[in-house]
Protein backbone atom coordinates (compact mmCIF):
# COMPACT_ATOMS: atom_id res chain seq x y z
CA UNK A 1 58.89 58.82 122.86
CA UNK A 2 57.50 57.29 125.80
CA UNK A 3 55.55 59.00 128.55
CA UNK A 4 58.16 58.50 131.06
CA UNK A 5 60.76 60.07 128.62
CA UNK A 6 58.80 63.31 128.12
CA UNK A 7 58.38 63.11 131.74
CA UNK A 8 62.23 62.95 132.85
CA UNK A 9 62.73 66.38 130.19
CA UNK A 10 59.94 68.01 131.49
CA UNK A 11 60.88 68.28 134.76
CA UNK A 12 64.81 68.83 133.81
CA UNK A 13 62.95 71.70 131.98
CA UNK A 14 61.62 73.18 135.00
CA UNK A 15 64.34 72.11 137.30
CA UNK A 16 66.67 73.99 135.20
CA UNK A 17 64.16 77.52 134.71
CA UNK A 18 63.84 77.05 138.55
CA UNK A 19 67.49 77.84 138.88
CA UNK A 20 67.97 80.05 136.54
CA UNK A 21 64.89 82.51 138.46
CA UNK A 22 67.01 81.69 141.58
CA UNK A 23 69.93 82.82 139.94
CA UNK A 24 68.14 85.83 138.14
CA UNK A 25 66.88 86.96 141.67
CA UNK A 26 70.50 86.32 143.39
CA UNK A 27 72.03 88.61 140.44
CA UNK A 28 69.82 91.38 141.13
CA UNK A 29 69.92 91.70 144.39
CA UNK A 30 73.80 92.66 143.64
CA UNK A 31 72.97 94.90 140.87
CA UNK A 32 73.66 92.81 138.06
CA UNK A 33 70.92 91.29 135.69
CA UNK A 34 70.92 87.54 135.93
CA UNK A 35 71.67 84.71 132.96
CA UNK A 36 67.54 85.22 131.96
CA UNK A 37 67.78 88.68 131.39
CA UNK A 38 71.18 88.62 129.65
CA UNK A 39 70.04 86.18 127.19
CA UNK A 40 66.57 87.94 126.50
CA UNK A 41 68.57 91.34 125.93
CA UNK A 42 70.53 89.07 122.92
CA UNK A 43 67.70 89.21 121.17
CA UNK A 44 68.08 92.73 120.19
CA UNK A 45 71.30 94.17 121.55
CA UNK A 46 74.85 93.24 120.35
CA UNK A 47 75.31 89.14 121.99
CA UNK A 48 78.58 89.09 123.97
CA UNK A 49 79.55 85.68 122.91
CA UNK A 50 78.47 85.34 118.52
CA UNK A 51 80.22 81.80 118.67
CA UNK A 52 78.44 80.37 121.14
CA UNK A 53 75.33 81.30 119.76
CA UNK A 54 76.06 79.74 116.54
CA UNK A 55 77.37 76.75 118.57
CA UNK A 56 74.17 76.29 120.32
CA UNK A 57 72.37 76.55 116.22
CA UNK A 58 74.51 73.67 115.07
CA UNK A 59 73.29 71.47 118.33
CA UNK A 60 69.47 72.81 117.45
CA UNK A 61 70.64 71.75 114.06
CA UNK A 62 70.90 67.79 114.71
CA UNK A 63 67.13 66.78 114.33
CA UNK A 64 67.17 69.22 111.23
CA UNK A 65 67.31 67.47 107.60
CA UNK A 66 70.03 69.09 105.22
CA UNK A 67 67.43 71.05 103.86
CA UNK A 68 65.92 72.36 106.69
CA UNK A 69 69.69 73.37 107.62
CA UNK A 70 70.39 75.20 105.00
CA UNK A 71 67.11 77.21 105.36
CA UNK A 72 68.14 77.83 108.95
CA UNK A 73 71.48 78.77 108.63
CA UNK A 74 70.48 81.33 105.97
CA UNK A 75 68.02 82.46 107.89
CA UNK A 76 69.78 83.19 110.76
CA UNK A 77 73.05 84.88 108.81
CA UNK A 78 70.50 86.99 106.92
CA UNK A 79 68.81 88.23 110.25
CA UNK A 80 72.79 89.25 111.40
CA UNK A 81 73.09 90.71 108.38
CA UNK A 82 70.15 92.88 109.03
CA UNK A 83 71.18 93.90 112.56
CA UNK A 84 74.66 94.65 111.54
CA UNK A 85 73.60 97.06 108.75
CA UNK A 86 71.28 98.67 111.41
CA UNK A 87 74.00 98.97 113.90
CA UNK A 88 76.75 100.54 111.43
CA UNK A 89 73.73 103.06 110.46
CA UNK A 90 73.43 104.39 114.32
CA UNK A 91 76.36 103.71 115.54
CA UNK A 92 76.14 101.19 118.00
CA UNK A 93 77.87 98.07 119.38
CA UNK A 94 78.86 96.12 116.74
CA UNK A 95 79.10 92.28 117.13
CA UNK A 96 76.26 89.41 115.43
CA UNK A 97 74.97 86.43 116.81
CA UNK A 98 71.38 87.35 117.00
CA UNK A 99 70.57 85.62 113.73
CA UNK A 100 71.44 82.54 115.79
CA UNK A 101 69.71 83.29 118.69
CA UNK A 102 66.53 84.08 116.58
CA UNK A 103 66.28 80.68 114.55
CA UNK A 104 66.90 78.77 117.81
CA UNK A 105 63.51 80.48 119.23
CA UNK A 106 61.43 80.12 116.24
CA UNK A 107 62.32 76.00 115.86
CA UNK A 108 60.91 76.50 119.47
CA UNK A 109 58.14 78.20 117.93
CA UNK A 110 57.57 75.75 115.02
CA UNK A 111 57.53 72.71 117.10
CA UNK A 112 54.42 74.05 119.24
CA UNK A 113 52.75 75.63 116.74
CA UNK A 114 53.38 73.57 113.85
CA UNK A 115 54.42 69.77 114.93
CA UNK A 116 52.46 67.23 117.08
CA UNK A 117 53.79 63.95 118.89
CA UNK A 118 57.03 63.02 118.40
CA UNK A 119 58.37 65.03 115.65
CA UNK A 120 57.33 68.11 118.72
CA UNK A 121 59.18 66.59 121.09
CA UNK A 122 62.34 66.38 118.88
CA UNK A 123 62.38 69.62 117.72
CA UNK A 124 61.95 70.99 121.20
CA UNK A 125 64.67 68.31 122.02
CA UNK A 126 66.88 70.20 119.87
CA UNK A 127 65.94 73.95 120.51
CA UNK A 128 66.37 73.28 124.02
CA UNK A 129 69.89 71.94 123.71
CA UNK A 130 70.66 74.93 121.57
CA UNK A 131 69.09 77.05 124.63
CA UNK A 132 70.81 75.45 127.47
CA UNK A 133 74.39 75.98 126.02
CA UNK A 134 73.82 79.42 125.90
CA UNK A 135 71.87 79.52 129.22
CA UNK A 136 74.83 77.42 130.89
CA UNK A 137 77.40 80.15 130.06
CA UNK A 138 75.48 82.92 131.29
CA UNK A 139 74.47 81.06 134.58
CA UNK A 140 78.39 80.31 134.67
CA UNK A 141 79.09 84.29 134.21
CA UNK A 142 76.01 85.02 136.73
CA UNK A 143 77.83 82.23 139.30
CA UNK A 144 80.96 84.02 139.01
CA UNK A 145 79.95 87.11 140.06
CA UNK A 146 78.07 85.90 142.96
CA UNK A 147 80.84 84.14 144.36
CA UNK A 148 83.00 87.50 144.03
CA UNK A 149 80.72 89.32 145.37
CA UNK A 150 79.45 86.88 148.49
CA UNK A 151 82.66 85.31 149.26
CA UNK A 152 85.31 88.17 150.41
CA UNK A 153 87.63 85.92 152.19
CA UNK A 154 89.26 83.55 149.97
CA UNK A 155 91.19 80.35 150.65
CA UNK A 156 94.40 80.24 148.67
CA UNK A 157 96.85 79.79 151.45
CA UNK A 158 95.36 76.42 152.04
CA UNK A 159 95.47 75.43 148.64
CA UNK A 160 99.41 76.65 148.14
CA UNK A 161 100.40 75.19 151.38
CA UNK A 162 98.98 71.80 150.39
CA UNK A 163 100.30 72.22 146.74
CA UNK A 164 104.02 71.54 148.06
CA UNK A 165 103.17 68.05 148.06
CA UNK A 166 102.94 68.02 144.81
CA UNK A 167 105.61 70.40 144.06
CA UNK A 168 104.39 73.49 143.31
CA UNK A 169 103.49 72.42 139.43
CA UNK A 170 101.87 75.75 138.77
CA UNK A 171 105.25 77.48 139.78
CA UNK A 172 106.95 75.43 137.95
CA UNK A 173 104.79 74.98 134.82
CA UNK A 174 104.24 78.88 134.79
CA UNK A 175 108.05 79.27 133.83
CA UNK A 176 108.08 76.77 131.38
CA UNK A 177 105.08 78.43 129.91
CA UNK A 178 107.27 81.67 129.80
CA UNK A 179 110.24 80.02 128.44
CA UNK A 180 108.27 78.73 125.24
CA UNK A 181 107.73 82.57 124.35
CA UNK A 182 104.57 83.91 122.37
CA UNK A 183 103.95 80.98 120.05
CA UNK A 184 103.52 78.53 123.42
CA UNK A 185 101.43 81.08 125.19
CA UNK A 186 99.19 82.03 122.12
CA UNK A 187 98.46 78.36 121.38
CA UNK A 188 97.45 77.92 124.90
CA UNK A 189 95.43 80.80 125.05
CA UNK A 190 93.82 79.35 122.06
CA UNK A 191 93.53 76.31 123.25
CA UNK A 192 92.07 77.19 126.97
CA UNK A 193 89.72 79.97 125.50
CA UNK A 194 88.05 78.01 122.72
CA UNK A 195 87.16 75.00 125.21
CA UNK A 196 83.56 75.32 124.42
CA UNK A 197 83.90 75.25 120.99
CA UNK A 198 85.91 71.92 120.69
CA UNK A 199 83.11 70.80 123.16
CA UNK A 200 80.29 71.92 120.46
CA UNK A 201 82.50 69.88 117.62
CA UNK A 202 82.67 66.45 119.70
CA UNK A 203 78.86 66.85 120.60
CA UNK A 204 78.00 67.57 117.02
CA UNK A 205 79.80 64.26 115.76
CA UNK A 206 78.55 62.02 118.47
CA UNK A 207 74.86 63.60 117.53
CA UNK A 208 75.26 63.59 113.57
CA UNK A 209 72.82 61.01 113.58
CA UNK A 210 70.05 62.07 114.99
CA UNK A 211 68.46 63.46 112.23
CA UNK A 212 68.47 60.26 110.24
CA UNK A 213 67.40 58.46 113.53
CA UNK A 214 65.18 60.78 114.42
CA UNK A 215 66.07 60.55 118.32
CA UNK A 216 69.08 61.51 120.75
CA UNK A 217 71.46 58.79 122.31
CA UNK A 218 71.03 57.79 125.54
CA UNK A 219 74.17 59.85 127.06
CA UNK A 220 76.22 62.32 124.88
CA UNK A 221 79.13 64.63 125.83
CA UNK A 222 76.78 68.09 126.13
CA UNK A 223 74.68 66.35 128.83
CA UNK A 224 77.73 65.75 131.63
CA UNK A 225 79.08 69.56 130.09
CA UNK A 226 76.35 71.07 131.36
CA UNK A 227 75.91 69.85 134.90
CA UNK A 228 79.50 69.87 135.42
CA UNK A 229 79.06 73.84 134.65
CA UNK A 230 75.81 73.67 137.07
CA UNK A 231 77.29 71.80 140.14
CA UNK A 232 80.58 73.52 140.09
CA UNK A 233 80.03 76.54 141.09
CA UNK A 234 78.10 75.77 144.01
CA UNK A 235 81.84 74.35 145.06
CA UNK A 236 82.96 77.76 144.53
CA UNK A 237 80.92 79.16 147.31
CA UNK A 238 82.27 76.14 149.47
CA UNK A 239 86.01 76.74 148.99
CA UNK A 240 86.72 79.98 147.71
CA UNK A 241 89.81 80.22 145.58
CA UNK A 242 90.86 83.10 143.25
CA UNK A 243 94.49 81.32 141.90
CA UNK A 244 97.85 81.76 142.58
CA UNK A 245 98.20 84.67 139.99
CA UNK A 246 95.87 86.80 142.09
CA UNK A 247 96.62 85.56 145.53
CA UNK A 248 100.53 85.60 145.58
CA UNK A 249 101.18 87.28 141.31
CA UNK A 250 101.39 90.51 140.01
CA UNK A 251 97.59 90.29 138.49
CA UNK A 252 96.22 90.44 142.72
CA UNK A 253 97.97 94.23 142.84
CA UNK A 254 97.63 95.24 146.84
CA UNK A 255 95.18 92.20 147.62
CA UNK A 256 97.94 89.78 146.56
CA UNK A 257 99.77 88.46 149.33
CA UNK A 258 103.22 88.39 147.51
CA UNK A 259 104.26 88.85 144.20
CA UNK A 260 106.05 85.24 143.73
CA UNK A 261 104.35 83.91 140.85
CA UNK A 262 105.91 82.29 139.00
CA UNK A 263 109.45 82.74 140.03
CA UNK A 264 109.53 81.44 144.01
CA UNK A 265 107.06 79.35 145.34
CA UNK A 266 105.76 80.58 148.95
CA UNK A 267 107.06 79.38 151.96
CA UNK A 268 105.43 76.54 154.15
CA UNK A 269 103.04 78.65 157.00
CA UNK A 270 100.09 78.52 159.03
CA UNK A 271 97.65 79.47 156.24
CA UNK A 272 94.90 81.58 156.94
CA UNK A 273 91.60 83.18 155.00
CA UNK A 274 92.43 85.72 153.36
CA UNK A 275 90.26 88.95 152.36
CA UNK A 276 90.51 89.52 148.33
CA UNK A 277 88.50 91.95 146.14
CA UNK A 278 84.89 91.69 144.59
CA UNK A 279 86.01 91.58 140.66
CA UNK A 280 87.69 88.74 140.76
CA UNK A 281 85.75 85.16 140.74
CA UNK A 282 86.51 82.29 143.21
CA UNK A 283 86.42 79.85 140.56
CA UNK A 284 89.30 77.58 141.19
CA UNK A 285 88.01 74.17 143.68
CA UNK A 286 87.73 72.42 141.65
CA UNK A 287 89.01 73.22 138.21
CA UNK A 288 86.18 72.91 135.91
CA UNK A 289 88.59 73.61 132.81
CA UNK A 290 90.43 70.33 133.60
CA UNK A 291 86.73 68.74 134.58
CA UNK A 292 85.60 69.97 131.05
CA UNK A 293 88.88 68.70 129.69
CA UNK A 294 89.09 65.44 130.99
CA UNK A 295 85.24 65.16 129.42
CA UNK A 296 86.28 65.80 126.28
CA UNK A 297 89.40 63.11 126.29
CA UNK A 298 86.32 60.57 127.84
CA UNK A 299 83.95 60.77 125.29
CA UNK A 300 86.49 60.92 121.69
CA UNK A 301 88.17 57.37 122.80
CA UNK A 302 85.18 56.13 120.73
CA UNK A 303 85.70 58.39 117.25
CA UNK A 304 88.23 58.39 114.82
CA UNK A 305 91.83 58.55 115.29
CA UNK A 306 91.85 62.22 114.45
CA UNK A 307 89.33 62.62 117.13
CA UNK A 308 91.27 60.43 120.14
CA UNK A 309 94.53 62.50 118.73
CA UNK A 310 92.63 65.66 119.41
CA UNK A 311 90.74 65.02 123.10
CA UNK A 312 94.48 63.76 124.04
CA UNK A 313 96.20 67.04 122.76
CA UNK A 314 93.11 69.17 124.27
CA UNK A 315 93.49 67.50 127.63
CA UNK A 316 97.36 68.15 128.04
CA UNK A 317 97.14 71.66 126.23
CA UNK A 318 94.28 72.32 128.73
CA UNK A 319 96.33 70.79 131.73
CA UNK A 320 99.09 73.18 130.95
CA UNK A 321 97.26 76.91 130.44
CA UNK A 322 95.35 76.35 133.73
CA UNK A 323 98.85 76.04 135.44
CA UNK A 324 101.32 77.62 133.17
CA UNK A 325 98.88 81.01 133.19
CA UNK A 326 98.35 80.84 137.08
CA UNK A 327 95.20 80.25 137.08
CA UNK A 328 95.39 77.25 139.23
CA UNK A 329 97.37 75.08 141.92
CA UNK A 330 98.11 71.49 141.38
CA UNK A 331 95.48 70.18 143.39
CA UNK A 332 92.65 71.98 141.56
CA UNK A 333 93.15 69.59 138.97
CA UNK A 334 93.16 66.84 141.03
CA UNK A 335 90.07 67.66 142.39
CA UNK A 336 88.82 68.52 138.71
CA UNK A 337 89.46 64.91 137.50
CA UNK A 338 87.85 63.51 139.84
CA UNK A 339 84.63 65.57 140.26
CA UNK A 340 84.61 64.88 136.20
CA UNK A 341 84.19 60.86 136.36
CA UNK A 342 81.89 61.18 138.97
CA UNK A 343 79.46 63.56 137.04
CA UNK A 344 80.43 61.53 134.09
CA UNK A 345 79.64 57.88 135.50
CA UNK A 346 76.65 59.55 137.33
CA UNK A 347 75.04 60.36 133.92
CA UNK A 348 75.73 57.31 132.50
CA UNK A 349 74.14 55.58 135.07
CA UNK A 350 70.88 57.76 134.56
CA UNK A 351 70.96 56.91 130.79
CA UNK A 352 71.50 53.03 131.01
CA UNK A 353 69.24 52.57 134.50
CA UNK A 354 70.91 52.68 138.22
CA UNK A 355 72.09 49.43 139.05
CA UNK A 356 75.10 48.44 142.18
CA UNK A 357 77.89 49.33 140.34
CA UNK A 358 76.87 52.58 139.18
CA UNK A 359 76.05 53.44 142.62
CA UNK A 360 79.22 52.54 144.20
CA UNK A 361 81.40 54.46 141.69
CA UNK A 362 79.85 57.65 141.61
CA UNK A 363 79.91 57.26 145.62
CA UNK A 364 83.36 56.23 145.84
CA UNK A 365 84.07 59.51 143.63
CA UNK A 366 81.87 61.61 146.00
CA UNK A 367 84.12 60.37 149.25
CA UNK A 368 87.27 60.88 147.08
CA UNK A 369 86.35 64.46 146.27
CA UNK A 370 85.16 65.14 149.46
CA UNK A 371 88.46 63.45 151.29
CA UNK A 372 90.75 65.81 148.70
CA UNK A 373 88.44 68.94 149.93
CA UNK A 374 88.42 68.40 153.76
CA UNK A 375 92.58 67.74 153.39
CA UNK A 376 93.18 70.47 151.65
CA UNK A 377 91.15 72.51 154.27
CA UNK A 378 92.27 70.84 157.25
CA UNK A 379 95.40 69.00 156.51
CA UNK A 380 97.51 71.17 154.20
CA UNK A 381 100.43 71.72 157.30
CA UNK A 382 101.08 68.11 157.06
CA UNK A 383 100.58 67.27 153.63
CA UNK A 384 103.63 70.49 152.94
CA UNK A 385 105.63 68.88 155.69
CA UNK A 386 105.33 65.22 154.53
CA UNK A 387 105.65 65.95 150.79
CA UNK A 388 106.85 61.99 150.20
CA UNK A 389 104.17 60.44 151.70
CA UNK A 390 101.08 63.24 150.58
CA UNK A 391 101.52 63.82 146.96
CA UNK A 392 101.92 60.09 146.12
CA UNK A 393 98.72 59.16 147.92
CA UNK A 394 96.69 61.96 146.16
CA UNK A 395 97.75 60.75 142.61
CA UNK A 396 96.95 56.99 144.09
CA UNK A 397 93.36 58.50 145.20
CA UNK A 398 92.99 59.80 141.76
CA UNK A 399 94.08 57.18 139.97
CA UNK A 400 91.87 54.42 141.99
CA UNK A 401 89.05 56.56 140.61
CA UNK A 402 90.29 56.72 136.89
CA UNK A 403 90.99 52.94 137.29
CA UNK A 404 87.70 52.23 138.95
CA UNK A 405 85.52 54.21 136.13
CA UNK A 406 87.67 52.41 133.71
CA UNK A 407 86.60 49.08 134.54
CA UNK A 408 82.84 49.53 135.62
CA UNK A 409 82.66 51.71 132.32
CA UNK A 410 84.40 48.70 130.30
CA UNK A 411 82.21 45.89 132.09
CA UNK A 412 78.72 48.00 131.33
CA UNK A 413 79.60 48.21 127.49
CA UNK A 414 80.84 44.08 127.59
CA UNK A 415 77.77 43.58 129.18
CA UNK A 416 75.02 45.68 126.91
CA UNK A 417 72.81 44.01 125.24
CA UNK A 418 73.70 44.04 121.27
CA UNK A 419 71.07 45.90 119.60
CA UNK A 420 69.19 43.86 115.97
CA UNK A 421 70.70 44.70 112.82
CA UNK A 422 68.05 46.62 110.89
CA UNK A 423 65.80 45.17 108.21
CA UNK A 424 65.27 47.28 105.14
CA UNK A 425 64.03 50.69 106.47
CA UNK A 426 61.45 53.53 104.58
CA UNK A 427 62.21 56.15 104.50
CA UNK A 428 59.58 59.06 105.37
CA UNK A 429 60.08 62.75 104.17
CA UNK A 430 60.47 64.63 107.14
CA UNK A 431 58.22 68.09 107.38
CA UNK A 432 59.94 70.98 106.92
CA UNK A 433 60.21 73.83 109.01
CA UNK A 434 58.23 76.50 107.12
């Protein structure tokens, strides 16, 4: 790897421990511990989230060989064995994931102890990746509870005034959703919960060859995951939002200003701020499930048909449990698309080099987004009163951004320069990890 290279991840390494003190210190001062200590205490104590651990071992996984694999997946199932014999013997909280967590630190360990040049930087490549998907979820959590606890008026009548353009979709969606009984709801649940996990899947195939390669693409789908999950929230703390299940549903109890949801939409009024507890998170401008979603769908129109088949069904299944469970208005997932092919095109553009048309689509995504926020802030009277004329030009601002990613996306890959079929190649054992 070049010196520039180890440059660009070594200060993303400290931009992103630089946060996550900031975010340690912001947690504390509420009473909570922040995403480092939560993630330190996994070491030893019960994880919350064994999955995701394991999740962030198969990315470390990538720049292992098979062998090395096998060594570190037994290793880490045999150290949750361990702790989970411990914990039955004194009683305490059960769950495992620390295995994971464990083999994640020592390929750390390895590669600075036990590798030199590039075959280091790989391996710390790979342990980092492992690192940050954990890290991201607990900065998430940490996020969440900041903006509950910072942000006690909350801007939901804004959001369902200006959702009557659309139609009220999470009204309506949130019957259908109860009209397809358990199975519907179940599968959604399923489908909304275990995000992150069809995430890990698509990242693992589009890095399966790294190993062999012995270096990561240039952009893969983790990369725009992660700062999607970073630069959300600070949106949060911009336009507060809890969802129309809190704000006018049953699940709000006294804060909730009506109990309509799903059944009658609420009437067209002056909206104002409204207070709201400091449990539940403002984590609905934009939605970052549909952000996350419409990700996913990007980056599997290059695998398999199985793969396309599955982003597509994710997407839609995805589209439906954020509004069908109340979680969000209509317009959160316009602003969700949109903030995700801006992200997306902005990392692309880091990986292939900045160049004019880069620029002016991840700016013309920025004005988008920001013209959907200031509307729906400042407009949302006259976008409930001219229904006709509002909700059409909100799907025609999102769809001149889907169209305009489309085609700058589709004239950078006519446009790449075809890399040289390999000659015969050597191939050299690897080292191993112990």
């Amino acid at each position: 790897m070049g010196e520039p290279g180890t440059k660009l991840w070594a200060s993303a390494g400290v931009a992103v421990l630089a946060s996550l003190l900031a975010l340690e210190f912001a947690a504390r001062r509420h009473g909570h511990p922040g995403p480092l200590t939560a993630q330190s205490r996994e070491v030893i104590l019960a994880p919350h989230s064994g999955p995701l651990l394991y999740a962030g071992l198969a990315l470390t996984m990538v720049v292992l060989t098979w062998r090395q694999r096998v060594i570190a997946a037994g290793a880490a199932i045999g150290i949750d064995i361990a702790f989970w014999l411990v914990r039955w013997a004194v009683g305490a909280e059960m769950n495992f994931g620390n295995g994971a967590l464990w083999v994640v630190l020592g390929c750390a360990v390895v590669a600075v102890t036990r590798r030199a040049g590039r075959e280091r930087v790989l391996l710390l490549k790979g342990a980092g990746l492992g690192l940050l998907l954990v890290a991201g979820h607990k900065t998430g959590d940490t996020w969440l509870l900041i903006t509950s606890k910072t942000r006690a008026l909350v801007l939901d009548q804004y959001l369902a005034t200006a959702d009557h353009a659309l139609g009220n979709p999470s009204w309506l969606v949130g019957r259908l959703v109860d009209a397809t009984g358990p199975v519907g709801v179940r599968t959604l649940e399923l489908v909304y919960g275990q995000l992150p996990l069809a995430a890990a899947l698509v990242g693992l195939y589009q890095l399966r060859h790294v190993a062999a390669e012995r270096r990561f693409p240039a952009h893969h789908m983790v990369r725009t995951f992660l700062v999607i999950g970073l630069l959300g929230p600070a949106i949060y703390m911009i336009f507060p939002v809890v969802g129309p299940v809190y704000a006018f549903g049953a699940e709000g109890g006294h804060w909730a200003m009506a109990d309509v949801w799903p059944n009658t939409p609420p009437p067209i009024g002056a909206p104002l701020p409204m207070p709201f507890d400091e449990i539940t998170p403002r984590n609905c401008m934009p939605s970052l499930h549909t952000a996350w979603a419409t990700t996913l769908f990007i980056h599997t129109r290059n695998g398999s048909r199985t793969m396309r088949y599955a982003g597509t069904f994710w997407l839609v299944a995805t589209l439906g449990a954020t509004l069908g469970f109340g979680y969000h208005y209509g317009v959160d997932l316009v602003a969700g698309v949109v903030f995700a092919l801006t992200v997306e095109a902005a990392m692309r553009s880091l990986a292939r080099g900045w160049d004019r048309s880069g620029t002016r689509l991840v700016a013309y995504g920025a004005v988008v987004f920001t013209a959907l926020l200031v509307s729906y802030r400042f407009l949302p009277e006259e976008m409930a009163a001219h229904p006709w004329l509002a909700g059409p030009l909100l799907l025609l601002a999102t769809a001149s951004v889907i169209l305009f990613y489309a085609r700058t996306t589709r004239s950078w890959e006519s446009t790449a320069v075809p890399v040289p079929l390999p000659g015969p190649r050597t191939v050299t054992p690897q080292p191993e990890l112990v």
